[in-house]
Protein backbone atom coordinates (compact mmCIF):
# COMPACT_ATOMS: atom_id res chain seq x y z
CA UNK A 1 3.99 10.93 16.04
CA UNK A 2 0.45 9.29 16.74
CA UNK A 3 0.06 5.62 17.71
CA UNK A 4 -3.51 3.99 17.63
CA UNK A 5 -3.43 0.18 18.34
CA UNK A 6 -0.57 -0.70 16.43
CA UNK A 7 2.95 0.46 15.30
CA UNK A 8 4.12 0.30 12.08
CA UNK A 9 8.03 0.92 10.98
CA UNK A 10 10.16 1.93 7.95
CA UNK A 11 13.78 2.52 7.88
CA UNK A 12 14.09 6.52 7.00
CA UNK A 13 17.67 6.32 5.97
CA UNK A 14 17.85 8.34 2.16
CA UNK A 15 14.24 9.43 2.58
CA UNK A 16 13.69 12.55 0.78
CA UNK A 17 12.44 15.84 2.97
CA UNK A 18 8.95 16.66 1.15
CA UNK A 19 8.39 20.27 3.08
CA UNK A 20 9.90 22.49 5.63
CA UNK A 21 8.05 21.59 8.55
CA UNK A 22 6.56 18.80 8.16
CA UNK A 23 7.14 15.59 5.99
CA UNK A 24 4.45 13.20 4.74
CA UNK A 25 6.07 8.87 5.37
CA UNK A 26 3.54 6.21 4.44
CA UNK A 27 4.21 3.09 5.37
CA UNK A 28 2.94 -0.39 4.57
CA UNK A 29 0.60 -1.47 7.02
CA UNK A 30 2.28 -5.42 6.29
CA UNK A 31 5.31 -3.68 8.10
CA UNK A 32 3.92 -4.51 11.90
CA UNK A 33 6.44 -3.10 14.84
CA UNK A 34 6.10 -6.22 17.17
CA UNK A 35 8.72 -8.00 19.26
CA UNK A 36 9.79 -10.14 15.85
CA UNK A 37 10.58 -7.22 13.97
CA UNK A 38 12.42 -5.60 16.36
CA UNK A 39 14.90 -9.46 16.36
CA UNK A 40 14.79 -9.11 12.35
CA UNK A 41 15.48 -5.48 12.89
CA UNK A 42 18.73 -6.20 15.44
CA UNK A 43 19.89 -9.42 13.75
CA UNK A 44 20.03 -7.63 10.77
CA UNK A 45 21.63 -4.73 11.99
CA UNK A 46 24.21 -7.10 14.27
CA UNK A 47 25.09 -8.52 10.54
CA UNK A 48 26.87 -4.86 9.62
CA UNK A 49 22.68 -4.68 7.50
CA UNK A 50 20.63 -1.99 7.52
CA UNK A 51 17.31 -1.51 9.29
């Protein structure tokens, strides 16, 4: 994994494998990893939710 400036996230759960080594994820850039998605993230996970 490569981080430049900013993180992004997606929850991988029931993502298909594209290749044997190496698998291609994009990811919405709207998806920001910043301290309020990491709450959303754990509230929602606290609830019994998913990522």
């Amino acid at each position: 994994m490569e981080l430049r400036h900013c993180c992004y996230w997606t929850n991988l759960a029931g993502h298909p494998v594209t290749g044997r080594h190496k698998t291609t994820v994009r990811i919405p850039t709207a998806r920001v990893f910043d301290d309020r998605a990491l709450c959303e993230i754990m509230t929602r996970v606290g609830a019994g939710g998913r990522p």
